[in-house]
N, C-alpha and C. Protein backbone atom coordinates (compact mmCIF):
# COMPACT_ATOMS: atom_id res chain seq x y z
N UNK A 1 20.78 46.20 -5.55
CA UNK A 1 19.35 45.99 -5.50
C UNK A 1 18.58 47.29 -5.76
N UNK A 2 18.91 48.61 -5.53
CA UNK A 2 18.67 49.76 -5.59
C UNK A 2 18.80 49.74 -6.88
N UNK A 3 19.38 49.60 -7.66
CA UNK A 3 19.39 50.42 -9.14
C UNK A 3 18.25 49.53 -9.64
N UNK A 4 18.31 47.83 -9.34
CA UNK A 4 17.53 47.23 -9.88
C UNK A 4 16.05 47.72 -10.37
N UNK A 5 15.59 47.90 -8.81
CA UNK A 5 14.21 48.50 -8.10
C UNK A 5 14.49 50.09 -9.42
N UNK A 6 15.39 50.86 -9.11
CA UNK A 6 15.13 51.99 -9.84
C UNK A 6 14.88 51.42 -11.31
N UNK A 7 15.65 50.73 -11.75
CA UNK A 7 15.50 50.69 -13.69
C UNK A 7 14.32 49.70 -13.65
N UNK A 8 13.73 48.91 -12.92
CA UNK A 8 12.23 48.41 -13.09
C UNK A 8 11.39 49.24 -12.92
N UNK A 9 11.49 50.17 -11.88
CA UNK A 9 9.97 51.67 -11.85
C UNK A 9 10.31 52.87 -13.36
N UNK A 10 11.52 52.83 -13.46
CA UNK A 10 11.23 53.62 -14.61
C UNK A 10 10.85 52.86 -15.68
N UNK A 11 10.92 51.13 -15.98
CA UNK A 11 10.64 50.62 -17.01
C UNK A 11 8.54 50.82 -16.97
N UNK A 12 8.71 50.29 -15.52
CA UNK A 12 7.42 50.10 -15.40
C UNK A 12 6.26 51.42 -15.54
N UNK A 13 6.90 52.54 -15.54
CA UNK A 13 6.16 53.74 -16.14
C UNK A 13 6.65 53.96 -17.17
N UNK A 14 7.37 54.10 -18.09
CA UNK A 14 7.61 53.79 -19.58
C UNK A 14 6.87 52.85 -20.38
N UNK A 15 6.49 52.13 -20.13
CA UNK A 15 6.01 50.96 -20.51
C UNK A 15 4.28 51.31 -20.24
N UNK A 16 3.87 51.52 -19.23
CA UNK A 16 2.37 52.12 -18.94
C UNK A 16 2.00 53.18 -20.10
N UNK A 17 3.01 54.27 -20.08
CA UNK A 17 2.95 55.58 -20.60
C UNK A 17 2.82 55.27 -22.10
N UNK A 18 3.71 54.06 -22.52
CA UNK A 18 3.70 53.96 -23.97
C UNK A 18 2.48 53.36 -24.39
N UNK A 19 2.22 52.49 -23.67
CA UNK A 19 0.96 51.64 -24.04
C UNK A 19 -0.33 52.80 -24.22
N UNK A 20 -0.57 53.17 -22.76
CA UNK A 20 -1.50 53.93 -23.09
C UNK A 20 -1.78 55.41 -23.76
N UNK A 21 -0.53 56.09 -23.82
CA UNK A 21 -0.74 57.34 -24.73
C UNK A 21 -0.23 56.82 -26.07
N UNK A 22 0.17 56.32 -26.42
CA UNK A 22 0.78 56.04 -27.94
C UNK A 22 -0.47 54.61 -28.62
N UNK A 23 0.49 53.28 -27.95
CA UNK A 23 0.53 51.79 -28.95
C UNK A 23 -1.20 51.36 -28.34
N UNK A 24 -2.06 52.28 -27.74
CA UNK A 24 -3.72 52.01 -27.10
C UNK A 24 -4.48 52.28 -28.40
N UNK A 25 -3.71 53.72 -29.44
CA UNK A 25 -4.47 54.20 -30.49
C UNK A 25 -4.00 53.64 -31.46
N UNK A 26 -3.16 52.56 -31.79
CA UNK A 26 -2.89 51.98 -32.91
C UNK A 26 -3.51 51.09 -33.07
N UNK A 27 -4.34 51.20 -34.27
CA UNK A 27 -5.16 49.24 -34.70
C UNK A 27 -5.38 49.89 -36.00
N UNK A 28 -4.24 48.30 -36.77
CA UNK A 28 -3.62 48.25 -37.75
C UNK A 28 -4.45 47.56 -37.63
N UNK A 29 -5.54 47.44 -39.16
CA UNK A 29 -6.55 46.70 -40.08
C UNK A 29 -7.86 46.69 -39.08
N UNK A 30 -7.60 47.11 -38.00
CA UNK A 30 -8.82 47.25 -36.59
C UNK A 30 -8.91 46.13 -36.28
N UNK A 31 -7.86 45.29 -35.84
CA UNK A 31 -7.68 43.89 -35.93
C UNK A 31 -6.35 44.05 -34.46
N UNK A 32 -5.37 44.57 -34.98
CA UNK A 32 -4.03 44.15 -34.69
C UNK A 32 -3.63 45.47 -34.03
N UNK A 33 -3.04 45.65 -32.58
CA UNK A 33 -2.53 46.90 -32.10
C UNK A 33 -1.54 46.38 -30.83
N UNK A 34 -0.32 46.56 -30.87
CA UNK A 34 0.54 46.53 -30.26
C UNK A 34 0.79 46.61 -28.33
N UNK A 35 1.07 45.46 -28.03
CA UNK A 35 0.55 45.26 -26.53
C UNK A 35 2.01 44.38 -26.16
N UNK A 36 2.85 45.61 -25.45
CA UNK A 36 4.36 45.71 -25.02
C UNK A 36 4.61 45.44 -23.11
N UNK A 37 3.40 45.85 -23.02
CA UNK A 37 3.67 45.86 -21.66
C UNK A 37 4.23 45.00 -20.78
N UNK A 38 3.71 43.74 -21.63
CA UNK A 38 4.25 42.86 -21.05
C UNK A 38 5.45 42.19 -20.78
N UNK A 39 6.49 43.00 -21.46
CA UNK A 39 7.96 43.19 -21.37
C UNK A 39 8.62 43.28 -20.21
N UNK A 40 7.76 44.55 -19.02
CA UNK A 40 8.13 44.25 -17.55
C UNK A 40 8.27 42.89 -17.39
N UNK A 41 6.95 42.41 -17.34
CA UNK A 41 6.94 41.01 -16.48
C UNK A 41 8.37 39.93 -17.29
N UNK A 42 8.45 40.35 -18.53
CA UNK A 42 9.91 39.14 -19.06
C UNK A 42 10.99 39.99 -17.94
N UNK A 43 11.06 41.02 -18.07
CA UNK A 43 12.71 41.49 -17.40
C UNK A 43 12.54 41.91 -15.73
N UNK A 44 11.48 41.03 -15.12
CA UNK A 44 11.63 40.57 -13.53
C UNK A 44 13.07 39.80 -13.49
N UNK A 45 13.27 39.71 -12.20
CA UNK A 45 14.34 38.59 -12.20
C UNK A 45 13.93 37.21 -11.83
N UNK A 46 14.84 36.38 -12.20
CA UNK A 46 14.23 34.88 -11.98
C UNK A 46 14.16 34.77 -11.13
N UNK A 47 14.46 35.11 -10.22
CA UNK A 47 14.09 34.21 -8.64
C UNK A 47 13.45 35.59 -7.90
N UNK A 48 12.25 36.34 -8.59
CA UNK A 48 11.93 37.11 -7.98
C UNK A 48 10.87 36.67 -7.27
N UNK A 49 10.51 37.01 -5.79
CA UNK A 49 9.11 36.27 -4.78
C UNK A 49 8.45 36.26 -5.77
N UNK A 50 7.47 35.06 -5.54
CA UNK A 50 6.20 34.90 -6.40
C UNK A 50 5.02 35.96 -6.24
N UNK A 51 5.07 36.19 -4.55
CA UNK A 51 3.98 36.98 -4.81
C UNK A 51 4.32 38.70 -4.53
N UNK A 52 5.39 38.90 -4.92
CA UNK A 52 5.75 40.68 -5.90
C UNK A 52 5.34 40.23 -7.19
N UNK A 53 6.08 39.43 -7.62
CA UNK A 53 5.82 39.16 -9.52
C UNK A 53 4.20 39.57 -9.58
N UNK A 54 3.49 38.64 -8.89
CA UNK A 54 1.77 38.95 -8.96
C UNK A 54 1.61 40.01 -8.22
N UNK A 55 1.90 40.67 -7.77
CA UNK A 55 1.26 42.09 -7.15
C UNK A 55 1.68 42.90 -8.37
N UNK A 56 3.17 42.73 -9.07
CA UNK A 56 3.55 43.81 -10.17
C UNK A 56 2.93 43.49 -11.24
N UNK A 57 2.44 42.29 -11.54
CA UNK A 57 1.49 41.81 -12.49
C UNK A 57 0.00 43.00 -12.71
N UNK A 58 -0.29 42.56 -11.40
CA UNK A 58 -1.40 43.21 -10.90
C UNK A 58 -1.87 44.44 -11.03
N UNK A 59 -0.78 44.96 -10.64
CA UNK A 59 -0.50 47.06 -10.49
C UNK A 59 0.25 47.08 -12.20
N UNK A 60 0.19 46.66 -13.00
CA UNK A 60 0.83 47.36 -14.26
C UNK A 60 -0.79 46.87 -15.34
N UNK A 61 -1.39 45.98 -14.79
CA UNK A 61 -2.28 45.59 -15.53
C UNK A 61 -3.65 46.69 -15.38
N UNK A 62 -3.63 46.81 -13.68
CA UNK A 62 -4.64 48.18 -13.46
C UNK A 62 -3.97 49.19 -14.05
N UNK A 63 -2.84 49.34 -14.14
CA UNK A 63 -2.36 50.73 -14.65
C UNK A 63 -2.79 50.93 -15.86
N UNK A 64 -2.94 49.73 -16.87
CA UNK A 64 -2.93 50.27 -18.00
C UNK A 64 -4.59 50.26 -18.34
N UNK A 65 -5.35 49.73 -17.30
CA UNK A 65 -6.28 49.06 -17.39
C UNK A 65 -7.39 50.78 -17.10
N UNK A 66 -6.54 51.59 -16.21
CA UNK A 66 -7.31 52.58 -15.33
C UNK A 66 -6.95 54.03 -16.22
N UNK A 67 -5.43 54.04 -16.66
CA UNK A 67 -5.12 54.93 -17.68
C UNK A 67 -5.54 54.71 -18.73
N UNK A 68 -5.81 53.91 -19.48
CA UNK A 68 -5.91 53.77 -21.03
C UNK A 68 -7.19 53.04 -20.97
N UNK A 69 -7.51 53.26 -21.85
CA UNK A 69 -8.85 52.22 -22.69
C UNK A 69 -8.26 51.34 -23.77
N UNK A 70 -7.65 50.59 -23.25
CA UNK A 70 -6.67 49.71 -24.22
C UNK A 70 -7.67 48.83 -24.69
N UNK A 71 -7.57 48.82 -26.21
CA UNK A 71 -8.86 47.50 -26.99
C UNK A 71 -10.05 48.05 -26.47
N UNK A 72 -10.70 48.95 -26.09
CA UNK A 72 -12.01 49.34 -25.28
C UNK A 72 -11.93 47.91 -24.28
N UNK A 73 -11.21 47.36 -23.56
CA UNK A 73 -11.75 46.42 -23.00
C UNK A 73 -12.59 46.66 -21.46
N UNK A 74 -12.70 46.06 -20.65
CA UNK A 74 -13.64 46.71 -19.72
C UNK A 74 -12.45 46.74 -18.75
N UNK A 75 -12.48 47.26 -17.39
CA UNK A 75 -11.68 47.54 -16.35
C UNK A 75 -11.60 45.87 -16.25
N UNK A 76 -10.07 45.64 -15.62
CA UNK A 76 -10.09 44.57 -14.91
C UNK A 76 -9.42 43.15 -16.02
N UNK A 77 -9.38 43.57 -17.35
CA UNK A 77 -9.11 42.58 -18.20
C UNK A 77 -7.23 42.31 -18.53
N UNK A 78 -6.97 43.44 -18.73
CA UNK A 78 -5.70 43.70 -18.54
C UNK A 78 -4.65 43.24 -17.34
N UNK A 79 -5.47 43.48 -16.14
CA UNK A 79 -5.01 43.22 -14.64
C UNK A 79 -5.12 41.60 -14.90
N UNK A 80 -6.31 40.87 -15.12
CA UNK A 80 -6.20 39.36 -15.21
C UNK A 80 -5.61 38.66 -16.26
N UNK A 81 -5.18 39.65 -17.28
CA UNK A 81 -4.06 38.93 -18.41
C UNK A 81 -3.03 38.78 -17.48
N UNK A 82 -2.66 39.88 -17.05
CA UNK A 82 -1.24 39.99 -16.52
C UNK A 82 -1.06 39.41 -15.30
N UNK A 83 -1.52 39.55 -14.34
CA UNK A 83 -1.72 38.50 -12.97
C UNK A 83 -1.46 36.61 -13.28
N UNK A 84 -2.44 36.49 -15.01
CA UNK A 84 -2.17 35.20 -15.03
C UNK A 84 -0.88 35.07 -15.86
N UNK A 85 -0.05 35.89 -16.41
CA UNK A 85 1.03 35.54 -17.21
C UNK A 85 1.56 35.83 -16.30
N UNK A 86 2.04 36.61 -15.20
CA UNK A 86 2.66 36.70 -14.01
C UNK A 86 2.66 35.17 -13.24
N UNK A 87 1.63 34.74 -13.17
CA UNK A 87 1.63 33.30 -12.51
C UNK A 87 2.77 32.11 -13.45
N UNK A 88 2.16 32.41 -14.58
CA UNK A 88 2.72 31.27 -15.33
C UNK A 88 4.57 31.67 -15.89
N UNK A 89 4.84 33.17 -15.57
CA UNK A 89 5.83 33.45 -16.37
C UNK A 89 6.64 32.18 -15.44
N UNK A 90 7.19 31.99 -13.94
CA UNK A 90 7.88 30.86 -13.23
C UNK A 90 7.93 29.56 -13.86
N UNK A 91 6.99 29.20 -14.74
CA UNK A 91 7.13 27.79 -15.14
C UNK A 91 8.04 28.43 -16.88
N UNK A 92 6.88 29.31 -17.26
CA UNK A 92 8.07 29.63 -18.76
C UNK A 92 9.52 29.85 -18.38
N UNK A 93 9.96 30.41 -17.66
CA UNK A 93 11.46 31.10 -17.46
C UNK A 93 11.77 29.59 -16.82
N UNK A 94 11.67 28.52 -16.09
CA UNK A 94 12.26 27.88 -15.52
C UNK A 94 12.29 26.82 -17.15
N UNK A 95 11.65 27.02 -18.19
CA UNK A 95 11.45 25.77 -18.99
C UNK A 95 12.61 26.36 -20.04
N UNK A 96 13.28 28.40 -19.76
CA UNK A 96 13.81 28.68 -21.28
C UNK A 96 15.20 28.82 -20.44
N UNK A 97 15.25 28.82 -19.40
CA UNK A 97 16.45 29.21 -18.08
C UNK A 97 17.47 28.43 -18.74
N UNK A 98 18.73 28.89 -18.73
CA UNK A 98 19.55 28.04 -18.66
C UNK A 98 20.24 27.35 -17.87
N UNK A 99 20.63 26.20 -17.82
CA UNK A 99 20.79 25.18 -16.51
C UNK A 99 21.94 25.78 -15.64
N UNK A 100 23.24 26.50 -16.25
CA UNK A 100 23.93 26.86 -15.62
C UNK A 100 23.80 28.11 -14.80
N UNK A 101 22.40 29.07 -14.76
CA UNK A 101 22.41 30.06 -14.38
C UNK A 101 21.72 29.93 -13.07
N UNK A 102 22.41 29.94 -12.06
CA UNK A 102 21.86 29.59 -10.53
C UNK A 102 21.38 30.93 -9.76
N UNK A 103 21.93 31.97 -10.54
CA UNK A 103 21.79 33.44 -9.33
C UNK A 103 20.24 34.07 -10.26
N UNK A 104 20.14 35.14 -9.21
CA UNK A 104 18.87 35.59 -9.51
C UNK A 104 19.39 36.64 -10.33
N UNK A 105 19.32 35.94 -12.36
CA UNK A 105 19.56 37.43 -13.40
C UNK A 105 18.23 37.77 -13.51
N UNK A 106 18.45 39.07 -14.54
CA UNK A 106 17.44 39.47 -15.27
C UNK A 106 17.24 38.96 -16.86
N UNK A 107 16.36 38.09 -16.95
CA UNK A 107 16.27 37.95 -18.23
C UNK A 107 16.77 39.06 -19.74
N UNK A 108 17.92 38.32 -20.52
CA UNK A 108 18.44 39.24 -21.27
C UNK A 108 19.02 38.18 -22.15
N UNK A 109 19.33 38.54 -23.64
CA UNK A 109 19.94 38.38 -24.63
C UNK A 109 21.57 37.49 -23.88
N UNK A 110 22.36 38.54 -23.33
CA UNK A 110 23.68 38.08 -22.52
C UNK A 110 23.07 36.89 -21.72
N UNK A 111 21.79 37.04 -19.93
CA UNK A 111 22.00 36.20 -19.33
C UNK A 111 21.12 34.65 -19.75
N UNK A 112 20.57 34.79 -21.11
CA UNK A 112 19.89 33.43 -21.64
C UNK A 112 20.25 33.15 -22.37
N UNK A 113 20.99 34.01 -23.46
CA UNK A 113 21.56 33.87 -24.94
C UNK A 113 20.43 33.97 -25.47
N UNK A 114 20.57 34.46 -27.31
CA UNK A 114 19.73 34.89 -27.61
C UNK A 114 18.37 34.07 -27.62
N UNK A 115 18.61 33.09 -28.50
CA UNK A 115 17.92 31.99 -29.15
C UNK A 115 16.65 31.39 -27.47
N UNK A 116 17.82 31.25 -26.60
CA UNK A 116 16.08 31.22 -25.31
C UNK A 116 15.59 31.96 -25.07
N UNK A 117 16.09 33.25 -24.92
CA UNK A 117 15.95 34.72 -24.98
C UNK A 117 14.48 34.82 -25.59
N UNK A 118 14.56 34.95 -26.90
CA UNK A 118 13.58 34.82 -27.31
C UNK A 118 12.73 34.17 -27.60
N UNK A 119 12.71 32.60 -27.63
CA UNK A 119 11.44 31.80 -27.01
C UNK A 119 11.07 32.03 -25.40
N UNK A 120 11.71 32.48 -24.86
CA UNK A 120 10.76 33.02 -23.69
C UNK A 120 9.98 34.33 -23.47
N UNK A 121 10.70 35.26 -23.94
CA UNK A 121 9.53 36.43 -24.04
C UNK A 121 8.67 36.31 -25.13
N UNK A 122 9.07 35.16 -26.25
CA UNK A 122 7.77 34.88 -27.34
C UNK A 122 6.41 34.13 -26.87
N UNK A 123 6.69 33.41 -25.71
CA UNK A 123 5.54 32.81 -25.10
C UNK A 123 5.35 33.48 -24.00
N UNK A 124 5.86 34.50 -23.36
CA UNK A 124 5.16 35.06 -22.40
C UNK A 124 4.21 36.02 -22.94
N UNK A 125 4.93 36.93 -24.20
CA UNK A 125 3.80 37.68 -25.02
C UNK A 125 2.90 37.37 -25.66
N UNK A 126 3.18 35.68 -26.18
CA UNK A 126 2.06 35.44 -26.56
C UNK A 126 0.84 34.85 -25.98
N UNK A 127 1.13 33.95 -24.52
CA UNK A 127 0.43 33.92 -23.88
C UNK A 127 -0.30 35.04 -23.66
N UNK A 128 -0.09 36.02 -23.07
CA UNK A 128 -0.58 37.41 -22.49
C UNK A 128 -1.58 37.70 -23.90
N UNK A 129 -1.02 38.11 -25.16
CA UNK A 129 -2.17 38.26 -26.29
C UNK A 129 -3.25 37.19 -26.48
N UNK A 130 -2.91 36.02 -25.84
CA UNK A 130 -4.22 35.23 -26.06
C UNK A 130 -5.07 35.38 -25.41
N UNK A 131 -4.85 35.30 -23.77
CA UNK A 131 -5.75 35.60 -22.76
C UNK A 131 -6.81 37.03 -22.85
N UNK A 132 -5.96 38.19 -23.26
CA UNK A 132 -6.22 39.07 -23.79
C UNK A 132 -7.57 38.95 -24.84
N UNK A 133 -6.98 38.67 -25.71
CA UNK A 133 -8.14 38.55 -27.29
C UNK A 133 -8.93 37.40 -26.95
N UNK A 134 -8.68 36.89 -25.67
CA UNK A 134 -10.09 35.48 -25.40
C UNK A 134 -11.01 36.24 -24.68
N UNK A 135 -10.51 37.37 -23.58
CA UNK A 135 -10.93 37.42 -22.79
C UNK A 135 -11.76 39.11 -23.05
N UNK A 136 -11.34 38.88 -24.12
CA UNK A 136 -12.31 40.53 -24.95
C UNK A 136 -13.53 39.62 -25.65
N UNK A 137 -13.01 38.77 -26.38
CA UNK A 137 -13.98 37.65 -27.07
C UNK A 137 -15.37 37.35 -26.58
N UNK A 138 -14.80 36.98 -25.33
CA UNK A 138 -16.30 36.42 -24.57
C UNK A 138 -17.22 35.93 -25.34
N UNK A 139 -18.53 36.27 -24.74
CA UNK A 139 -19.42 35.76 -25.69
C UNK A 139 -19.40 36.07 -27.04
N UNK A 140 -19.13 36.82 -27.98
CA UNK A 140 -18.79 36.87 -29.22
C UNK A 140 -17.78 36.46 -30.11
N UNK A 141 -17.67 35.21 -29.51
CA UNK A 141 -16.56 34.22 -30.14
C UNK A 141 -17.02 34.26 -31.00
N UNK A 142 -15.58 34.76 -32.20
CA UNK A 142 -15.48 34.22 -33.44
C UNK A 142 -14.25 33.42 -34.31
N UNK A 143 -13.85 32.31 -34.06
CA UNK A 143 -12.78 31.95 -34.21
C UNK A 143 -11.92 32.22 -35.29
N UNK A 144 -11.77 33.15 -36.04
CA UNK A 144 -11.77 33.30 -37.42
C UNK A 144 -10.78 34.76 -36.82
N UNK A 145 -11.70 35.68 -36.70
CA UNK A 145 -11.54 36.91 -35.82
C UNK A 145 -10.29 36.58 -34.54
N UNK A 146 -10.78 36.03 -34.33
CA UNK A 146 -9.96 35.94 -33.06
C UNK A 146 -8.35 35.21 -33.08
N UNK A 147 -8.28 34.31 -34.20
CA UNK A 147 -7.19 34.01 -34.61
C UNK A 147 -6.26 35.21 -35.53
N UNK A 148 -7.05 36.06 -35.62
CA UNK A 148 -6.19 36.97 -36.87
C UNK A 148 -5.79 38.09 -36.00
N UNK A 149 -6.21 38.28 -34.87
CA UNK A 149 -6.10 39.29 -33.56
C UNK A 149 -4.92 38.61 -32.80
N UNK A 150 -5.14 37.61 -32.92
CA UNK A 150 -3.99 37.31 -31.56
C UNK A 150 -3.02 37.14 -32.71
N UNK A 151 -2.57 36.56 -33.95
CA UNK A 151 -1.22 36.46 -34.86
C UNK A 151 -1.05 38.36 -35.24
N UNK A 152 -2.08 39.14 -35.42
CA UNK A 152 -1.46 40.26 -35.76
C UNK A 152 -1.02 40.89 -34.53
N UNK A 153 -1.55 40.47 -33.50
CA UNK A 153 -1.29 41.81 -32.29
C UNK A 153 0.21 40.96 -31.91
N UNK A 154 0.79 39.74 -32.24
CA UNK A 154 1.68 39.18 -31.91
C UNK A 154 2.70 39.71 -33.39
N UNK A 155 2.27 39.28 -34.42
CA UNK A 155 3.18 40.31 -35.39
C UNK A 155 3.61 42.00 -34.87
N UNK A 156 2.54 42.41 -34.36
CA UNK A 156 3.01 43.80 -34.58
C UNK A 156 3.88 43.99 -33.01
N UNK A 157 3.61 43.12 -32.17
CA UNK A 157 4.49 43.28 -30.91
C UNK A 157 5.66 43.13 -30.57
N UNK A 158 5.93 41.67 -31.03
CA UNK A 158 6.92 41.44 -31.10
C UNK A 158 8.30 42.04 -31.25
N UNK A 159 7.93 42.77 -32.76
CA UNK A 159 9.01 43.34 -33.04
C UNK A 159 9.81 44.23 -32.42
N UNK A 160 8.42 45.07 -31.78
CA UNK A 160 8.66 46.49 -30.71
C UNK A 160 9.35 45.52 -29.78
N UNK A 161 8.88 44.71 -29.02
CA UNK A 161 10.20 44.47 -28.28
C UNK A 161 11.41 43.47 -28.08
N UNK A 162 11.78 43.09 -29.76
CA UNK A 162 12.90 42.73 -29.62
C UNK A 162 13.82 44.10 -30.25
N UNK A 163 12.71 45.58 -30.67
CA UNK A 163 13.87 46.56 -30.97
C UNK A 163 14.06 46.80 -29.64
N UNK A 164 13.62 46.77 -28.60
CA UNK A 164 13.68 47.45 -27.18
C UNK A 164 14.32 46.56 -26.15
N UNK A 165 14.97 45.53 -26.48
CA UNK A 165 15.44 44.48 -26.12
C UNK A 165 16.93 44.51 -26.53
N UNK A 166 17.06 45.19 -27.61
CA UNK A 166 18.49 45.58 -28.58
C UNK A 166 18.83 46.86 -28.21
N UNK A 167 18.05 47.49 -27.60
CA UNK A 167 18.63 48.60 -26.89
C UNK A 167 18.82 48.57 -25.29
N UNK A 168 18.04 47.50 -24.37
CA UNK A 168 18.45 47.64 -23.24
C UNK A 168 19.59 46.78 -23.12
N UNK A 169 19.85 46.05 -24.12
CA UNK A 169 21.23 45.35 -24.09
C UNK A 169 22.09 45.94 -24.34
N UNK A 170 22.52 47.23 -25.57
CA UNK A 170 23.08 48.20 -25.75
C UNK A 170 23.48 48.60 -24.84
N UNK A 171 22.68 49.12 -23.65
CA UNK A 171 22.98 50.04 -22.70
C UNK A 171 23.32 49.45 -21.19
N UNK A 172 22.89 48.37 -21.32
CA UNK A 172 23.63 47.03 -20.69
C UNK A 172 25.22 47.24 -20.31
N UNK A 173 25.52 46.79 -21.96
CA UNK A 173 27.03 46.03 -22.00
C UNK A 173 28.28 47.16 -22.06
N UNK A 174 27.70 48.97 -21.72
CA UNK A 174 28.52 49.71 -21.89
C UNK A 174 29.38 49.55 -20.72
C-alpha cells in the first residue's frame, strides 16, 4: 500500500508540474492544448473510497487550477471538471472493468487488457475535456468553436497519454 500511495504522489506532482509549466502554454491553432492530468484520476485503483477519489479529484484540480492559468480559465473550473469526472470515473471503470477482476487493481494495459484499457481512459478524458470546454464556454457558446476544442484538445491528449501509458507499463512488467 506504501509504494502505491508513493507512485500516486509522485504521479500526482508530475502530472501538476507538466500541465502547468509545459502542456498550459501549448495551443495548437489557439483552439487545441493538451490536458493530461487527468490520467491520475484513470490510474486510482478500482475500489478506491469514493470519497479520497473526490478529495484527489479535488486537490489536483486546485492544483492545477492555483499553479497554472490553464486555458485562462477562472479559479475553480479545473477543480469542478475533475471532482465531476472523479464522481463519474466509478460508473466508467465499473462499465470497462473486467468481470473477472475482483481485487482492487490499478487500471493498466495488463490489469484491463488493452482494448478496455483504452475505452476507459478515452471517456474519462474525454468526459473531463468536455466539461472543461463547456464550462470555459459559458455564456459565449459557440457550437462550432466548441466542438473543434473539445476533438482537438482530445486529439492532442490522447496521444500523450497512451505514450505515458506505454511507459508506465514498461516499467511495470520489469
Amino acid at each position: 500500500m506504501t509504494k502505491i500511495f508513493i507512485r500516486q504522489s509522485a504521479m500526482f506532482i508530475l502530472l501538476v508540474s507538466l500541465q502547468v509549466c509545459i502542456l498550459s502554454r501549448v495551443h495548437i491553432f489557439h483552439i487545441a492544448t493538451p490536458v493530461i492530468y487527468s490520467y491520475f484520476l484513470i490510474k486510482l485503483p478500482v475500489r478506491l473510497n469514493r470519497n479520497i477519489v473526490l478529495l484527489l479529484g479535488m486537490l489536483i484540480g486546485l492544483a492545477v487550477d492555483l499553479f497554472g492559468h490553464t486555458f485562462g480559465y477562472t479559479i475553480g473550473t479545473n477543480m469542478l471538471a475533475a471532482v465531476t469526472v472523479a464522481f463519474a470515473r466509478f460508473r466508467l471503470a465499473g462499465l470497462f472493468k473486467p468481470r473477472d477482476v475482483t481485487e482492487n487493481v490499478i487500471p493498466s494495459f495488463v490489469t484491463f487488457g488493452r482494448s478496455m484499457f483504452l475505452r476507459y481512459s478515452a471517456s474519462v478524458m474525454l468526459l473531463h475535456i468536455i466539461l472543461l470546454s463547456v464550462i470555459d464556454a459559458g455564456a459565449s457558446f459557440v457550437p462550432s468553436t466548441l466542438f473543434l476544442r473539445i476533438a482537438g484538445c482530445f486529439a492532442v491528449s490522447y496521444p500523450i497519454m497512451y505514450g505515458m501509458e506505454m511507459i508506465y507499463c514498461g516499467k511495470t512488467e520489469r
